[in-house]
PDB file of N, CA and C in Angstrom:
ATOM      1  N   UNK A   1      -2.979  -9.933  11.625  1.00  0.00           N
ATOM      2  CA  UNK A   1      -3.962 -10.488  10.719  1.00  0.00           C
ATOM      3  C   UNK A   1      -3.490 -11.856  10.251  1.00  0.00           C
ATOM      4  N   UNK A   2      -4.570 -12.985   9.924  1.00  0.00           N
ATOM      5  CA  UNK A   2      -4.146 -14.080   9.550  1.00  0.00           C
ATOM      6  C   UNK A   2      -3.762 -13.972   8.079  1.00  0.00           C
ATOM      7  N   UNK A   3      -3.347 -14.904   7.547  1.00  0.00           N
ATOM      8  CA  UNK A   3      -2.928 -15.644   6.586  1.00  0.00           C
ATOM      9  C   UNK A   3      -3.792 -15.477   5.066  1.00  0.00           C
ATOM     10  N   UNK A   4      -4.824 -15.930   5.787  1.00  0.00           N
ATOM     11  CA  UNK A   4      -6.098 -16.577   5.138  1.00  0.00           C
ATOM     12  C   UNK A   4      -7.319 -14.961   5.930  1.00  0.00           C
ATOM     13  N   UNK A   5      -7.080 -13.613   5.491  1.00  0.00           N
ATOM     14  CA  UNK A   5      -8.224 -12.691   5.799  1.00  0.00           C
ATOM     15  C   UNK A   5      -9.459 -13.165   5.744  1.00  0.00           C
ATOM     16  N   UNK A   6     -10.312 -13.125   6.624  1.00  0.00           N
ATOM     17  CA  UNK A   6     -12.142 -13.161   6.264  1.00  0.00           C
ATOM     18  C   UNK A   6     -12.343 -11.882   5.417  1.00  0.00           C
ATOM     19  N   UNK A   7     -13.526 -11.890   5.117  1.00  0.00           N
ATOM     20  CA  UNK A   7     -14.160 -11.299   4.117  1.00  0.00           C
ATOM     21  C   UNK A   7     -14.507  -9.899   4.754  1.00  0.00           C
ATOM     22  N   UNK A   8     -14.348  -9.362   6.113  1.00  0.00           N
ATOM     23  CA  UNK A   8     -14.629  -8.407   6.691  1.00  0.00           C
ATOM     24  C   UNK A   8     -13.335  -7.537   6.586  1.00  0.00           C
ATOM     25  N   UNK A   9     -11.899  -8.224   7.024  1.00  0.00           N
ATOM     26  CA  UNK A   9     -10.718  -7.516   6.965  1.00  0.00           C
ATOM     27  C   UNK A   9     -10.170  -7.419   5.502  1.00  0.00           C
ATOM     28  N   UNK A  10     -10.332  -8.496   4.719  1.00  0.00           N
ATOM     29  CA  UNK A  10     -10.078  -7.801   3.120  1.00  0.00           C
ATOM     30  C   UNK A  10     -11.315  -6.773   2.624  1.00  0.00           C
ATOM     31  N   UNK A  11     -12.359  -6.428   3.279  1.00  0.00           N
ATOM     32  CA  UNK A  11     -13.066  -4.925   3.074  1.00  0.00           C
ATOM     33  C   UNK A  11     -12.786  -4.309   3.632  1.00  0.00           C
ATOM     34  N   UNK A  12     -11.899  -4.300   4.607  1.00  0.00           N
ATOM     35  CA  UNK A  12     -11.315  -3.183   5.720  1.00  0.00           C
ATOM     36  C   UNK A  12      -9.644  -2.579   4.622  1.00  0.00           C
ATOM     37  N   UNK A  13      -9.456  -3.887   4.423  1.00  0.00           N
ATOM     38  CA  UNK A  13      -8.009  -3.693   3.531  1.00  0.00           C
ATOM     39  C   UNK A  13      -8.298  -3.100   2.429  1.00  0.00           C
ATOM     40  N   UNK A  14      -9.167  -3.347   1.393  1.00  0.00           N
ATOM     41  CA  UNK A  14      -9.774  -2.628   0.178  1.00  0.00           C
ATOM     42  C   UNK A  14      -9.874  -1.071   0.440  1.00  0.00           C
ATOM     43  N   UNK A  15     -10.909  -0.881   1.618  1.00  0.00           N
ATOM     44  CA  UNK A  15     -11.638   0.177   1.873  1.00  0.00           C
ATOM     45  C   UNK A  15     -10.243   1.295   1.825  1.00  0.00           C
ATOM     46  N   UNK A  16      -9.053   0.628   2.725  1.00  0.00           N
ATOM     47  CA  UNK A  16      -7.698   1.856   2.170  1.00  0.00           C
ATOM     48  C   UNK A  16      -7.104   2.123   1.222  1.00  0.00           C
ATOM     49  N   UNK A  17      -7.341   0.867   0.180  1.00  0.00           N
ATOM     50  CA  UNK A  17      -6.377   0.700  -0.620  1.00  0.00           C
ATOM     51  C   UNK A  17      -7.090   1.795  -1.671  1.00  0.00           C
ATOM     52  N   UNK A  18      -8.370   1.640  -1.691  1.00  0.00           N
ATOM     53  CA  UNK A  18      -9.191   2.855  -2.662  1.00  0.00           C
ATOM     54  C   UNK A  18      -9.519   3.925  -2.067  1.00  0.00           C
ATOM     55  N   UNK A  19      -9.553   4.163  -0.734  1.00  0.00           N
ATOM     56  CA  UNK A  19      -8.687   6.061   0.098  1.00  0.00           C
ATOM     57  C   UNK A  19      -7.647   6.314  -0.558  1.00  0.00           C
ATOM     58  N   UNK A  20      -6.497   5.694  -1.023  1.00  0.00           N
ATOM     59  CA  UNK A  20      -5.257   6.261  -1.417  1.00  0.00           C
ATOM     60  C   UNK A  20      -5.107   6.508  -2.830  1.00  0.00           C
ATOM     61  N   UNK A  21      -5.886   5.143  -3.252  1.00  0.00           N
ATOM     62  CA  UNK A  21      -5.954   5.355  -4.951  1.00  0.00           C
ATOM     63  C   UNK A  21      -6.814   6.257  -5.741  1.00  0.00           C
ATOM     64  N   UNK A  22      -6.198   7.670  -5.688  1.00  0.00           N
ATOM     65  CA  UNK A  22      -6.574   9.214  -6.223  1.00  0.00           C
ATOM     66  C   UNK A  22      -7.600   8.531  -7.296  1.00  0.00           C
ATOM     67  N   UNK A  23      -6.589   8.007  -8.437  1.00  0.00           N
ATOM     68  CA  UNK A  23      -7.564   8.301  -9.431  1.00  0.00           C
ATOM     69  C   UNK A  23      -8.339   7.122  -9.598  1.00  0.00           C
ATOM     70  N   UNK A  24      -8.278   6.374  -8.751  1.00  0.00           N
ATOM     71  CA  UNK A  24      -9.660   5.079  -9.250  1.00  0.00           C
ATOM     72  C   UNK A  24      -9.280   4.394 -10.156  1.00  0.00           C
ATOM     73  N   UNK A  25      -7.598   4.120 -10.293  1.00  0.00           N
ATOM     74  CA  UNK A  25      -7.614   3.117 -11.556  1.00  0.00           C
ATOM     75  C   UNK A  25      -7.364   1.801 -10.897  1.00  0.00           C
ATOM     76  N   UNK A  26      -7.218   1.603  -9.659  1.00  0.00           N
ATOM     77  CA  UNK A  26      -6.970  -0.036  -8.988  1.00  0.00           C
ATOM     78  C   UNK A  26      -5.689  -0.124  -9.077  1.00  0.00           C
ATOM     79  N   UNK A  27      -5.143   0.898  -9.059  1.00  0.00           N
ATOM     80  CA  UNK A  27      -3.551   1.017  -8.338  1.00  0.00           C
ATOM     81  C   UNK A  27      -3.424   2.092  -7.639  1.00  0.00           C
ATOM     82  N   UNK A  28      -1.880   1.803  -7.007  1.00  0.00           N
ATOM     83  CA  UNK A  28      -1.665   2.661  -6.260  1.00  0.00           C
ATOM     84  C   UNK A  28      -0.157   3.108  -7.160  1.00  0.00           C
ATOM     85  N   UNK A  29       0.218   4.640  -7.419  1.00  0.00           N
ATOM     86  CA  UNK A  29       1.186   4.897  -7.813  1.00  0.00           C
ATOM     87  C   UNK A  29       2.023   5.753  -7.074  1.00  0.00           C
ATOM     88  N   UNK A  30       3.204   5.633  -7.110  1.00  0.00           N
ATOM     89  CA  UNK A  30       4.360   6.325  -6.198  1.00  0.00           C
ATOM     90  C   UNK A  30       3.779   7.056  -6.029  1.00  0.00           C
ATOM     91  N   UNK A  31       2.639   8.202  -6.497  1.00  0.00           N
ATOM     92  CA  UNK A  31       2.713   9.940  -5.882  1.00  0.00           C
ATOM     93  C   UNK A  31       1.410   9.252  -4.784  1.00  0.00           C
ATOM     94  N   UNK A  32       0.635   8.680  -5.038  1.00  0.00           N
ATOM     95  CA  UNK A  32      -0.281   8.186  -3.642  1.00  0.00           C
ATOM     96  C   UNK A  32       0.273   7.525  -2.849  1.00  0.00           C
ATOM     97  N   UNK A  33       1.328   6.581  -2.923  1.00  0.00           N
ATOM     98  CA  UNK A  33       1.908   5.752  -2.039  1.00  0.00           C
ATOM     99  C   UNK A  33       2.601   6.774  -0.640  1.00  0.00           C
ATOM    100  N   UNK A  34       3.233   8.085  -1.796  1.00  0.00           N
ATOM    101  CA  UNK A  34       3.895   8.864  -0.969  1.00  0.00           C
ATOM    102  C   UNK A  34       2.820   9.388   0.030  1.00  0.00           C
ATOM    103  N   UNK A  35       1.571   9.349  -0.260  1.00  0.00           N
ATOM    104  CA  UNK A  35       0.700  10.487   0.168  1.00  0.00           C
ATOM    105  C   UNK A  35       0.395   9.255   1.664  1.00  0.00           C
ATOM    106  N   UNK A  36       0.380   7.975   1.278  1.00  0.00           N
ATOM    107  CA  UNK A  36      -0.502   6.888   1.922  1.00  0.00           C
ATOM    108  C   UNK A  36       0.669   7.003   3.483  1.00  0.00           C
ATOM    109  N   UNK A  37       2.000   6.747   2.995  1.00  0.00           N
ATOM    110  CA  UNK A  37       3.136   6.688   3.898  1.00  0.00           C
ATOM    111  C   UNK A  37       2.890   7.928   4.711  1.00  0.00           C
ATOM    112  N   UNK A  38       2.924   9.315   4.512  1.00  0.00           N
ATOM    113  CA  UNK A  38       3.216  10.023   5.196  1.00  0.00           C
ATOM    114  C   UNK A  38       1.796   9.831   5.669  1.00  0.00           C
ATOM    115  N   UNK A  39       0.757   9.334   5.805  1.00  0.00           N
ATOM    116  CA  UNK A  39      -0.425   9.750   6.996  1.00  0.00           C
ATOM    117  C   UNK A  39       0.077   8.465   7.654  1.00  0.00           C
ATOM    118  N   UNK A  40       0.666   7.451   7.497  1.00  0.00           N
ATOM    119  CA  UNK A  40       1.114   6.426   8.575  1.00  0.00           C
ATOM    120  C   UNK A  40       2.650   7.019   8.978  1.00  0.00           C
ATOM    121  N   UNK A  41       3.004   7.822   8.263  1.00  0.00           N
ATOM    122  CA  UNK A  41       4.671   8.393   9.685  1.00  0.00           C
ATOM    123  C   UNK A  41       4.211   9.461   8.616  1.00  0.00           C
ATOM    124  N   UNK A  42       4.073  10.542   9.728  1.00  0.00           N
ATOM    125  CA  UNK A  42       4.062  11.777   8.641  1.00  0.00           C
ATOM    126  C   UNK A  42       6.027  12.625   8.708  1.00  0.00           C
ATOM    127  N   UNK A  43       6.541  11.629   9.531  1.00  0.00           N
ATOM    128  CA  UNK A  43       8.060  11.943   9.196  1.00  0.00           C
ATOM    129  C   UNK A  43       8.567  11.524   8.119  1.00  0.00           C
ATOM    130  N   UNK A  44       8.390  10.153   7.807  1.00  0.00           N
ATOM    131  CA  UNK A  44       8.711   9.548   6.476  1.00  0.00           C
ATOM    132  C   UNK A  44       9.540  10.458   5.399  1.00  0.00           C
ATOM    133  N   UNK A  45      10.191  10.016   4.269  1.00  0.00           N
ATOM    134  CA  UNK A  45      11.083  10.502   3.752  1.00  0.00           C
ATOM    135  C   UNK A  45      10.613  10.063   2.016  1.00  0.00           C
ATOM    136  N   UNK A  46      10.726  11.213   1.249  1.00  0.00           N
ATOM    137  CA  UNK A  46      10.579  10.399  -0.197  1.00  0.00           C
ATOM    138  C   UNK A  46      11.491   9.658  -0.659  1.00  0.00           C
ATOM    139  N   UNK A  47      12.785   9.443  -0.337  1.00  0.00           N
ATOM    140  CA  UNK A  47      13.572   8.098  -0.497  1.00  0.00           C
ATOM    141  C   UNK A  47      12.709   6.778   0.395  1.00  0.00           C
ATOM    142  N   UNK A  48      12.120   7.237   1.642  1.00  0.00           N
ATOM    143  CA  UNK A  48      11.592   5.903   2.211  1.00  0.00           C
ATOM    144  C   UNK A  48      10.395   5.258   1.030  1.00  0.00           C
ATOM    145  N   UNK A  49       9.872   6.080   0.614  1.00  0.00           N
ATOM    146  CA  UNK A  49       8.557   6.164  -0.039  1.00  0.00           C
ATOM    147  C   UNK A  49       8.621   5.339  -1.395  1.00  0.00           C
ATOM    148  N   UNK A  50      10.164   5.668  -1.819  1.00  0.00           N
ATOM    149  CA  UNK A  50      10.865   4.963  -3.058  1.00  0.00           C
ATOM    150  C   UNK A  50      10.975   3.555  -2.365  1.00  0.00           C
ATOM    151  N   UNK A  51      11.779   3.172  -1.731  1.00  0.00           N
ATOM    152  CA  UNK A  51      12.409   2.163  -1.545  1.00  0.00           C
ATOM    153  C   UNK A  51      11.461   1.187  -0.610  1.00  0.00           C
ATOM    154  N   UNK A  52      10.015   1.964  -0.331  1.00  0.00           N
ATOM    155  CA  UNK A  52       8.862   1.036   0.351  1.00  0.00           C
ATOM    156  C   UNK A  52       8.406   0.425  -1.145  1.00  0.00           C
ATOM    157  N   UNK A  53       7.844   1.518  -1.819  1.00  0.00           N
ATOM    158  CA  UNK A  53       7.199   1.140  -3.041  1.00  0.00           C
ATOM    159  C   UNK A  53       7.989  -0.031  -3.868  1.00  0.00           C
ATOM    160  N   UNK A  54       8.754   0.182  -4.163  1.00  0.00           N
ATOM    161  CA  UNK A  54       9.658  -0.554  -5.281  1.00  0.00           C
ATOM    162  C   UNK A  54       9.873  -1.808  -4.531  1.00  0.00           C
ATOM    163  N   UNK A  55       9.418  -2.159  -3.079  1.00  0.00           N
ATOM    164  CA  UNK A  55      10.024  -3.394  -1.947  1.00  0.00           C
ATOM    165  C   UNK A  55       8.483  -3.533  -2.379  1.00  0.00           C
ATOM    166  N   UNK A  56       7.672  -3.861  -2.190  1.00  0.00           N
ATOM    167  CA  UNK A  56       6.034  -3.824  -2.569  1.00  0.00           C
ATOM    168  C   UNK A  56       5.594  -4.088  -3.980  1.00  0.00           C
ATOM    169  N   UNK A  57       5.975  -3.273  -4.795  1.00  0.00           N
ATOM    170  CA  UNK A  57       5.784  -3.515  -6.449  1.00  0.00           C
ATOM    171  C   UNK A  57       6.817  -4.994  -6.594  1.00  0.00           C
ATOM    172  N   UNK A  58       6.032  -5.925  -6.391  1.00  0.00           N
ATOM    173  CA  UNK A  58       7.329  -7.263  -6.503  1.00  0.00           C
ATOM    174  C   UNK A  58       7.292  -7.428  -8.599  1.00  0.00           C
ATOM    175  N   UNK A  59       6.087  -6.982  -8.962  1.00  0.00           N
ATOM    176  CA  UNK A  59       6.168  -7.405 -10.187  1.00  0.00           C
ATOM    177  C   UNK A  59       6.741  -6.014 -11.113  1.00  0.00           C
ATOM    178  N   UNK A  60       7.279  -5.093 -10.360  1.00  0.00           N
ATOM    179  CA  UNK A  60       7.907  -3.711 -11.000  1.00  0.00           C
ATOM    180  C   UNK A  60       7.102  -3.481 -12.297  1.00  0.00           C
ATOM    181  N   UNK A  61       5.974  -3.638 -11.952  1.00  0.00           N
ATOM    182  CA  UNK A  61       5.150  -2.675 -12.785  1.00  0.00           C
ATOM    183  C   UNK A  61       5.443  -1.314 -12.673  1.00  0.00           C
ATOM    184  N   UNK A  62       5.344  -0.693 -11.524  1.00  0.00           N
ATOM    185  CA  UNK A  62       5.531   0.894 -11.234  1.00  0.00           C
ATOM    186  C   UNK A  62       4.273   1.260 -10.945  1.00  0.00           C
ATOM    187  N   UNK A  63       3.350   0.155 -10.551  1.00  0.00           N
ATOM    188  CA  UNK A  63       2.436   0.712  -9.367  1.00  0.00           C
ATOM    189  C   UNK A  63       2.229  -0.937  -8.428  1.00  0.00           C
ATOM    190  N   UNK A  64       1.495  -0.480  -7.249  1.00  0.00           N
ATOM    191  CA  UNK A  64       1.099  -1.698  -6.587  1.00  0.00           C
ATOM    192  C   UNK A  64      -0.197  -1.881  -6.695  1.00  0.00           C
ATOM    193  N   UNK A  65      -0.595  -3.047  -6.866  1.00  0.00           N
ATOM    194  CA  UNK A  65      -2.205  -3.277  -6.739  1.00  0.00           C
ATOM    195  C   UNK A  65      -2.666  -4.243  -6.341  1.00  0.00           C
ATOM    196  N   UNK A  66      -3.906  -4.379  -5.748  1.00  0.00           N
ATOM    197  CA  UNK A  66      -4.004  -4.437  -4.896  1.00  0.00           C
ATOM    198  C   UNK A  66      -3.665  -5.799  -4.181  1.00  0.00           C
ATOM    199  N   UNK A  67      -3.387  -7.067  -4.736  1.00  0.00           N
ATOM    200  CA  UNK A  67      -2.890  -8.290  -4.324  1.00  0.00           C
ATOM    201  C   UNK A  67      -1.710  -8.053  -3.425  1.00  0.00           C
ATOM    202  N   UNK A  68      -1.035  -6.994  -3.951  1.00  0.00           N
ATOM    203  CA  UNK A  68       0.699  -6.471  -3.572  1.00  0.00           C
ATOM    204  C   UNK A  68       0.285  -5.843  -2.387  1.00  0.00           C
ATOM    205  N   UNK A  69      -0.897  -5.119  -1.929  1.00  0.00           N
ATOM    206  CA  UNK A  69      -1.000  -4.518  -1.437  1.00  0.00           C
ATOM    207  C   UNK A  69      -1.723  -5.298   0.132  1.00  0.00           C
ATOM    208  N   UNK A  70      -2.443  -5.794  -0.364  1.00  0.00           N
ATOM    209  CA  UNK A  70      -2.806  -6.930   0.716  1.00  0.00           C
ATOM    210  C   UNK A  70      -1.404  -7.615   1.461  1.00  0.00           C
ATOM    211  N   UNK A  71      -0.731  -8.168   0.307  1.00  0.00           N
ATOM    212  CA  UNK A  71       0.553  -8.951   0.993  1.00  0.00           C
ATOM    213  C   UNK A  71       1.043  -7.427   2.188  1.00  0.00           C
ATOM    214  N   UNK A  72       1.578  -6.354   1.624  1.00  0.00           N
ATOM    215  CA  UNK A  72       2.304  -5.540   2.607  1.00  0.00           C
ATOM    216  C   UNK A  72       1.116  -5.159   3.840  1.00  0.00           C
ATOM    217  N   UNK A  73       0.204  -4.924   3.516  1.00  0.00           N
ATOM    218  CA  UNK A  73      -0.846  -4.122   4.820  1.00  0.00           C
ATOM    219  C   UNK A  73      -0.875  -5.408   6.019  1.00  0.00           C
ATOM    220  N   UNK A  74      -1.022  -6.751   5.337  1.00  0.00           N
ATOM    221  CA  UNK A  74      -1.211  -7.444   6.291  1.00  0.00           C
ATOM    222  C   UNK A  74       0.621  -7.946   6.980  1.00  0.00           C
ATOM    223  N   UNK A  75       1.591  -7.838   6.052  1.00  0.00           N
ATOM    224  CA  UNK A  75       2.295  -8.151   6.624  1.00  0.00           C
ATOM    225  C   UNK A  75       3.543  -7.781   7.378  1.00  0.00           C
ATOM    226  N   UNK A  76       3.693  -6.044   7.081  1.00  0.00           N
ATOM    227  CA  UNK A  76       4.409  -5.182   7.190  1.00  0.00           C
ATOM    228  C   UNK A  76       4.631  -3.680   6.671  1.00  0.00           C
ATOM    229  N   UNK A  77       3.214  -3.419   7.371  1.00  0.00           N
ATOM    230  CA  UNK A  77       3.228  -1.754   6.905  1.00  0.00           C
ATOM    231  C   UNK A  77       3.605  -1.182   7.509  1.00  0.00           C
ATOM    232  N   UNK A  78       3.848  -1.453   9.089  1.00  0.00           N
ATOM    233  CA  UNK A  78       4.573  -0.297  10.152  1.00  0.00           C
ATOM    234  C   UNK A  78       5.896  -0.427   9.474  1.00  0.00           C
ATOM    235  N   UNK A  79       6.321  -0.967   8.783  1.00  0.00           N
ATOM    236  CA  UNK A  79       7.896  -0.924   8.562  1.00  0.00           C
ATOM    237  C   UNK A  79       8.108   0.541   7.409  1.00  0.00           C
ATOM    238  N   UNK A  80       7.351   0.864   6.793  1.00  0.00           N
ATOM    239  CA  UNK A  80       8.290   1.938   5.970  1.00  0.00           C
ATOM    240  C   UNK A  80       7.646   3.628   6.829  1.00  0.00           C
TER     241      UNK A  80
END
């Protein structure tokens, strides 16, 4: 994905980011993140799940949303 998303792939990117986000508050919190990771490696590990999240949460809020979330989907989600 580029740099600069069109308006079709940041609704493609949204459209997951609110599949994962249970409760509809416009984050994503460790217990969905965990849930989000294991349908992309359902081997994954809850230490991976920690140490994806907390690499993602750059502003350590203790959730990601969705700006944070754009940066990782487009730029390295096969990695955790």
């Amino acid at each position: 994905m580029s740099k600069n998303p069109s308006q079709k792939e940041l609704d493609e990117i949204r459209e997951n980011f609110n599949f994962f986000d249970d409760d509809k508050n416009g984050l994503i919190e460790l217990d969905e993140f965990i849930k989000l990771l294991k349908v992309i490696d359902p081997t994954s590990t809850i230490k991976q799940a920690e140490q994806g999240f907390s690499h993602i949460d750059k502003d350590k809020s203790g959730s990601i949303d969705f700006g944070e979330f754009i940066i990782w989907w487009e730029s390295y989600w096969w990695q955790y």
